[in-house]
N, C-alpha and C. Protein backbone atom coordinates (compact mmCIF):
# COMPACT_ATOMS: atom_id res chain seq x y z
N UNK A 1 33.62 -69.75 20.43
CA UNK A 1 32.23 -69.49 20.10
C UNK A 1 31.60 -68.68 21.22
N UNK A 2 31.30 -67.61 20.77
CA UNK A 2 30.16 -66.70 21.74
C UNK A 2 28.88 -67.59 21.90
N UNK A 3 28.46 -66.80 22.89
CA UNK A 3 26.66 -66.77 23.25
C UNK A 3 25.94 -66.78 22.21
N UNK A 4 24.68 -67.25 21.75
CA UNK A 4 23.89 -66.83 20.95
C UNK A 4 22.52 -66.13 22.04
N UNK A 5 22.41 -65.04 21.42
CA UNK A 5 21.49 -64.17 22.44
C UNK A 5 20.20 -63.46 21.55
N UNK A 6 19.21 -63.81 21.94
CA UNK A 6 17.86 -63.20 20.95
C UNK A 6 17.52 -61.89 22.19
N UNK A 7 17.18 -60.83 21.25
CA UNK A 7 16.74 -59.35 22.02
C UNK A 7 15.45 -59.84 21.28
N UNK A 8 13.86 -59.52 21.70
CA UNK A 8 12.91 -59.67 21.60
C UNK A 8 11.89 -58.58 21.73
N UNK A 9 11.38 -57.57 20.86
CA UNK A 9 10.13 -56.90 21.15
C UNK A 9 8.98 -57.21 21.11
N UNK A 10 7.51 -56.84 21.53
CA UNK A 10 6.17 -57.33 21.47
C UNK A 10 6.11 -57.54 20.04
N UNK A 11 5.53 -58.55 19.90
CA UNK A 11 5.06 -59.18 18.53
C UNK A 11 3.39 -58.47 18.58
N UNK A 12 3.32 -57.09 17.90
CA UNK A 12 1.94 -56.58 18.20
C UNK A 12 0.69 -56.81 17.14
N UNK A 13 0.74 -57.75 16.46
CA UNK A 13 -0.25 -58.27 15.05
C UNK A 13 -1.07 -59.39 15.24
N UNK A 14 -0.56 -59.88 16.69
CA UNK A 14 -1.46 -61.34 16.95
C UNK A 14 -2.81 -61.31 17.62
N UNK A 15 -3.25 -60.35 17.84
CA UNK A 15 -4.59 -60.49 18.40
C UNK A 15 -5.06 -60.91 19.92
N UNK A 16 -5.63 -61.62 19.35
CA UNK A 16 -6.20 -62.38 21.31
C UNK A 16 -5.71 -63.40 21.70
N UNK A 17 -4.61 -63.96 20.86
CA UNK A 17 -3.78 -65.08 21.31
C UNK A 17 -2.24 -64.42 21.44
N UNK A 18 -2.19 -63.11 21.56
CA UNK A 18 -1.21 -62.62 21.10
C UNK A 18 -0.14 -63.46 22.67
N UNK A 19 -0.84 -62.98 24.11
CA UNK A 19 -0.13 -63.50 25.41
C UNK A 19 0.30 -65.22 25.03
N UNK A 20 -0.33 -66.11 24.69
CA UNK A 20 -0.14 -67.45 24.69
C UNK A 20 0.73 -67.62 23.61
N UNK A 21 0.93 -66.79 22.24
CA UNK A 21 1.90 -67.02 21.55
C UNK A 21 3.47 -66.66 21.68
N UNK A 22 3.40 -65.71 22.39
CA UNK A 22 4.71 -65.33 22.74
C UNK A 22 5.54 -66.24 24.14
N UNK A 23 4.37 -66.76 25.06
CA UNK A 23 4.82 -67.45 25.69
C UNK A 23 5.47 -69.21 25.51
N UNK A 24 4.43 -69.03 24.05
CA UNK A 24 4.71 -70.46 23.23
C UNK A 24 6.54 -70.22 22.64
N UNK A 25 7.21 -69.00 22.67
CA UNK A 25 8.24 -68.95 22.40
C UNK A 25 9.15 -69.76 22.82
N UNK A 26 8.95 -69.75 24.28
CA UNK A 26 9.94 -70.12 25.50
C UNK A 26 10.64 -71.81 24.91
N UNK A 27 9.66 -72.53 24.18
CA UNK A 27 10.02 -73.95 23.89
C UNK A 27 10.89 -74.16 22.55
N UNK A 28 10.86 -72.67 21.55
CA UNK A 28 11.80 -72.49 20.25
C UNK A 28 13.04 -72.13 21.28
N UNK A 29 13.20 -71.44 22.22
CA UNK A 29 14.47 -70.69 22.52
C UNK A 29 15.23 -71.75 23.14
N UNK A 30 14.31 -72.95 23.61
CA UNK A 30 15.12 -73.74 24.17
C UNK A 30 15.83 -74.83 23.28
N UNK A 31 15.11 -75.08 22.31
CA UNK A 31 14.84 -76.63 21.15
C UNK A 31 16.40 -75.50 20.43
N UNK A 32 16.51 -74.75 19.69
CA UNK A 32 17.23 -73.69 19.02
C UNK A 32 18.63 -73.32 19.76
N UNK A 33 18.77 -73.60 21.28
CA UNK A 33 20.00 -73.52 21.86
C UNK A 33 20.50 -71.95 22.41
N UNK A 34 19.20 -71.22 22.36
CA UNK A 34 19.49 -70.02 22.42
C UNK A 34 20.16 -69.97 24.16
N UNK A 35 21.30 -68.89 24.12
CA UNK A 35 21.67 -68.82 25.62
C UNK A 35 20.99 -68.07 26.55
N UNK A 36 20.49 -66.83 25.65
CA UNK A 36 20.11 -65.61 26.54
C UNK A 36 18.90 -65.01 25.69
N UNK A 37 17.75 -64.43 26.44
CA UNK A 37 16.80 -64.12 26.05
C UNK A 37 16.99 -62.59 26.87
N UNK A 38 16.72 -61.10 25.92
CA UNK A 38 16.16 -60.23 26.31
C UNK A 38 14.71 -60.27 25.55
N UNK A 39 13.96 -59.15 26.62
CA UNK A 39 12.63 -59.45 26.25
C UNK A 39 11.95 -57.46 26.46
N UNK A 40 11.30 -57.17 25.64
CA UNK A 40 10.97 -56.24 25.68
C UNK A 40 9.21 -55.47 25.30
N UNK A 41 8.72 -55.14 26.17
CA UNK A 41 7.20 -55.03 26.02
C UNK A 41 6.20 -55.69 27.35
N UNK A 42 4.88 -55.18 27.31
CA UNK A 42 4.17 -56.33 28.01
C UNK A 42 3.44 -57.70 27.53
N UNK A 43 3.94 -57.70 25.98
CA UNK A 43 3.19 -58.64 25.50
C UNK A 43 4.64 -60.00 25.67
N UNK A 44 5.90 -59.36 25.77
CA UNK A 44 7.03 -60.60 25.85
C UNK A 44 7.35 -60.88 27.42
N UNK A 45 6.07 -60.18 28.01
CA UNK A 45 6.79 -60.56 29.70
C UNK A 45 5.94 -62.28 29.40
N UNK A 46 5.11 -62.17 28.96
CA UNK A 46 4.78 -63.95 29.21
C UNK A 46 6.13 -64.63 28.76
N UNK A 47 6.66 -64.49 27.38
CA UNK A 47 7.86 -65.19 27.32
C UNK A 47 9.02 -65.18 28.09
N UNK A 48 9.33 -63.77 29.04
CA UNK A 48 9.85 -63.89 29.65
C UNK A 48 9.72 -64.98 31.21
N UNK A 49 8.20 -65.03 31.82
CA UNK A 49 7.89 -65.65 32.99
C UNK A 49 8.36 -66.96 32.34
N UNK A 50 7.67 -67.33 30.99
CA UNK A 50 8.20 -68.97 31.04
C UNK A 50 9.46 -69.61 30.36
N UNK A 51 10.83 -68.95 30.37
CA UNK A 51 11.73 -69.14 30.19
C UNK A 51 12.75 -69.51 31.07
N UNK A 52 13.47 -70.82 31.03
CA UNK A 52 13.57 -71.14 32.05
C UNK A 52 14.45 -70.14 32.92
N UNK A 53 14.94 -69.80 33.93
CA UNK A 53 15.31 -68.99 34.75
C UNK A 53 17.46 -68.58 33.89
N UNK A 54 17.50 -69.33 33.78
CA UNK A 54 19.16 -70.00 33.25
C UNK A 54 19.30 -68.85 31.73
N UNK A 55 18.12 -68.75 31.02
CA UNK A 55 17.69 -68.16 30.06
C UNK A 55 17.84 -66.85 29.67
N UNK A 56 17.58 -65.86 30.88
CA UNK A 56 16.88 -65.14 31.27
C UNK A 56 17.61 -63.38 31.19
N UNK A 57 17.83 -63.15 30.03
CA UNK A 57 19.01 -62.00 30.15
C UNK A 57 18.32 -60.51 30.91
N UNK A 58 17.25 -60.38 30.39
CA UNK A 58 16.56 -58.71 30.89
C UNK A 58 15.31 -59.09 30.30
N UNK A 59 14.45 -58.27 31.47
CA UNK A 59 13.28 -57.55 30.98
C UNK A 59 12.69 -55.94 30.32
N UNK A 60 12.12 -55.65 30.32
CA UNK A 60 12.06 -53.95 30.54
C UNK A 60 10.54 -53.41 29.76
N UNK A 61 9.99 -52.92 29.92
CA UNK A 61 8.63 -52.37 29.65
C UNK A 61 8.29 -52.52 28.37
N UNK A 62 9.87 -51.39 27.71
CA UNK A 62 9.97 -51.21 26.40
C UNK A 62 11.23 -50.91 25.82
N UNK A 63 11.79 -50.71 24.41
CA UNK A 63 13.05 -51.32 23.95
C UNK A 63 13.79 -50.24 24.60
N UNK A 64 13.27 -48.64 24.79
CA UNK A 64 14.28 -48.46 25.19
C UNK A 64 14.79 -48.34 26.75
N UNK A 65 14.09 -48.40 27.71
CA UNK A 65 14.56 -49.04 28.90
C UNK A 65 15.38 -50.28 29.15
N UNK A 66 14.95 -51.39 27.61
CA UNK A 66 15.78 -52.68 27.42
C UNK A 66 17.51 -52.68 27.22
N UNK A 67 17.80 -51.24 25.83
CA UNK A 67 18.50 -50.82 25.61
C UNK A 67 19.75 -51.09 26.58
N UNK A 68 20.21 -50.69 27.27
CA UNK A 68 21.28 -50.14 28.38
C UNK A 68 21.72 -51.96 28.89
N UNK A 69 20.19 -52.57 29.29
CA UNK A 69 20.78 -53.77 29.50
C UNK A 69 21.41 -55.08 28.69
N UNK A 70 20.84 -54.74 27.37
CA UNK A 70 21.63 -55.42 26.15
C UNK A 70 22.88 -55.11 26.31
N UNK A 71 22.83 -53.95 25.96
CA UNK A 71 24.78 -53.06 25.88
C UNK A 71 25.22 -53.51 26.72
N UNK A 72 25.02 -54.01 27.87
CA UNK A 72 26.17 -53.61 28.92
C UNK A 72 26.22 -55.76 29.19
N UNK A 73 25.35 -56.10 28.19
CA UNK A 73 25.78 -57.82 28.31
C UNK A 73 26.31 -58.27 26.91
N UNK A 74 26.75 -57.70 26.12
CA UNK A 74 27.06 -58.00 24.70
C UNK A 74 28.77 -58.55 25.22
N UNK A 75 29.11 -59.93 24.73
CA UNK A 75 30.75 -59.78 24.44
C UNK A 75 31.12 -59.85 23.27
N UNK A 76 32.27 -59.77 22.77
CA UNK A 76 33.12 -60.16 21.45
C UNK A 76 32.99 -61.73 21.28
N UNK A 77 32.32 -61.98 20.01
CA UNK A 77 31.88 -63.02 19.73
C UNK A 77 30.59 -63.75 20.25
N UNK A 78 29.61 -63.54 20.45
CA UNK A 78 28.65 -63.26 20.67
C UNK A 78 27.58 -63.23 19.20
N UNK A 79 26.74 -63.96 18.93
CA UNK A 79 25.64 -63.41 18.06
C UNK A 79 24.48 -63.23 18.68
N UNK A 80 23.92 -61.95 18.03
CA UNK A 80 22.99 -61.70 18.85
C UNK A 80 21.72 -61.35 17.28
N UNK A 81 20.79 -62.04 17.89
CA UNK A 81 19.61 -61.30 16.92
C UNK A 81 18.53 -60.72 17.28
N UNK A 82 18.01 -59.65 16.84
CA UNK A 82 16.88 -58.28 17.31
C UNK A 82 16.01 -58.40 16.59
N UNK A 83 14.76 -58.87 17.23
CA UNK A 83 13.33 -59.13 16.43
C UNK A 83 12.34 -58.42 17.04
N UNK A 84 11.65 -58.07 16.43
CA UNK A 84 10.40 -57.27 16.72
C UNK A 84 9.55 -56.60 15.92
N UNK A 85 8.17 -56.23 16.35
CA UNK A 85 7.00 -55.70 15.17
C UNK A 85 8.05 -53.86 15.21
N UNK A 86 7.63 -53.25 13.91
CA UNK A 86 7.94 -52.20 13.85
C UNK A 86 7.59 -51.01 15.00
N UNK A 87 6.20 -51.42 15.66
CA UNK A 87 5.85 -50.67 16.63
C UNK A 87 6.71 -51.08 18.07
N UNK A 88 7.00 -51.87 18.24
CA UNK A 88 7.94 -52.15 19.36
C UNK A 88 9.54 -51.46 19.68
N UNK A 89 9.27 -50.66 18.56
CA UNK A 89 11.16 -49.97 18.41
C UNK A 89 12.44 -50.83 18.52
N UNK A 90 12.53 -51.40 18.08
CA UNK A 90 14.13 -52.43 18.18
C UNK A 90 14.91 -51.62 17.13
N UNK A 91 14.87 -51.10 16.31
CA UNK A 91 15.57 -50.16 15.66
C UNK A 91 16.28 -49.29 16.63
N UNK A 92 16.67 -48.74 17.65
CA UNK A 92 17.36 -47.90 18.25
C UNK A 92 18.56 -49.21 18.71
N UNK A 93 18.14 -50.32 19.02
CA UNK A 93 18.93 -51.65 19.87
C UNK A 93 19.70 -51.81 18.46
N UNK A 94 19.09 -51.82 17.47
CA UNK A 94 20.32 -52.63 16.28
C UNK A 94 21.19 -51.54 15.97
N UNK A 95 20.42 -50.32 16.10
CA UNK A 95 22.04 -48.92 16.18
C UNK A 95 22.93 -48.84 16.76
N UNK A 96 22.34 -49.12 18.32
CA UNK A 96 23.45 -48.85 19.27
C UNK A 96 24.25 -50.06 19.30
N UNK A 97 23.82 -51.29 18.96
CA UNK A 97 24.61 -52.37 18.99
C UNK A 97 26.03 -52.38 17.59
N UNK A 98 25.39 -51.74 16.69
CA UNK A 98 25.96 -51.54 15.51
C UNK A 98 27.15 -50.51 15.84
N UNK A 99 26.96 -49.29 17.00
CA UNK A 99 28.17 -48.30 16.83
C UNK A 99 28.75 -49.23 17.79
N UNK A 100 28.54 -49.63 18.66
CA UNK A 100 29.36 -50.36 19.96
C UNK A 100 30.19 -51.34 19.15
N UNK A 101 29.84 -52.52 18.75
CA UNK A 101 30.37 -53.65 18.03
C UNK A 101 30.12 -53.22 16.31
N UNK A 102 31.22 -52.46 16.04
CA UNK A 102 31.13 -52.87 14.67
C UNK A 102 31.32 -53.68 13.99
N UNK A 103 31.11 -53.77 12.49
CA UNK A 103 31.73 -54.82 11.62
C UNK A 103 32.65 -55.07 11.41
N UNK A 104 33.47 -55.94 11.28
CA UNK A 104 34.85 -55.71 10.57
C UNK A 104 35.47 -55.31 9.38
N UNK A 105 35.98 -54.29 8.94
CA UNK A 105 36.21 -54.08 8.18
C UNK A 105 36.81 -54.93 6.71
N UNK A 106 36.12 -55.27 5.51
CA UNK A 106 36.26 -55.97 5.21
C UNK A 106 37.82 -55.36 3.72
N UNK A 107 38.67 -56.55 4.04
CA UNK A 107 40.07 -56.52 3.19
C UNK A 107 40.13 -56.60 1.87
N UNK A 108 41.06 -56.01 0.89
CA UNK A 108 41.84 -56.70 -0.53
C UNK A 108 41.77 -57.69 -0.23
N UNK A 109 43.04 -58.29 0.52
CA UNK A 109 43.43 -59.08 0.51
C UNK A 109 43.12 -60.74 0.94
N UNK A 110 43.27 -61.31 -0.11
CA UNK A 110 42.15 -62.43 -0.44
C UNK A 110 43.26 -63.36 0.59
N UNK A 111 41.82 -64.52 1.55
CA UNK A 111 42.47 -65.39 2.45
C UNK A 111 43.44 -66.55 1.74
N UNK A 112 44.35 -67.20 2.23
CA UNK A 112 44.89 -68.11 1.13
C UNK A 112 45.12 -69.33 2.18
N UNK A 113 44.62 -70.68 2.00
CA UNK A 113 44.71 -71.64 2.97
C UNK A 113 45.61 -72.65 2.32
């Protein structure tokens, strides 16, 4: 079993609670078993400050400064999931993760146990 690893962009629709909600994250990532948190934006640095340190995969302004440090922590077997508002760009992170680690190609030939 790999890591389970959440990549994270600003959640930009929340308003004036937007800082206290994202920091309210930090207690799903833990309850959920997540291993590794990237975090991307200034609205996920609160989630990043209150995560516990053990947590703590990357920061970065924005996704694509985040970019480079995802890639270069991804292993084989590993799940990783990429969330974010459309304005936060995580779409470039699920490409490059997609040519790096592809899918497996899926067979004819049916499993037989």
């Amino acid at each position: 079993r790999g890591r389970r690893i959440a990549v994270l962009g600003d959640m930009l629709e929340l308003g004036a609670a937007a800082t206290t909600l994202h920091a309210d994250l930090a207690e799903a990532v833990v309850a959920n078993e997540v291993d590794v948190v990237f975090c991307a934006g200034p609205l996920m640095r609160s989630l990043w400050d209150a995560l516990p340190p053990d947590r703590r995969g990357g920061w970065a302004g924005n996704s694509e400064e985040l970019e480079p440090l995802v890639l270069a922590s991804i292993n084989a077997g590993d799940a990783v999931m990429v969330k974010g508002s459309l304005g936060s760009r995580m779409g470039p992170i699920v490409k490059a993760l997609a040519r790096r680690h592809p899918a497996p190609a899926a067979t004819d030939t049916p499993v037989r146990g």
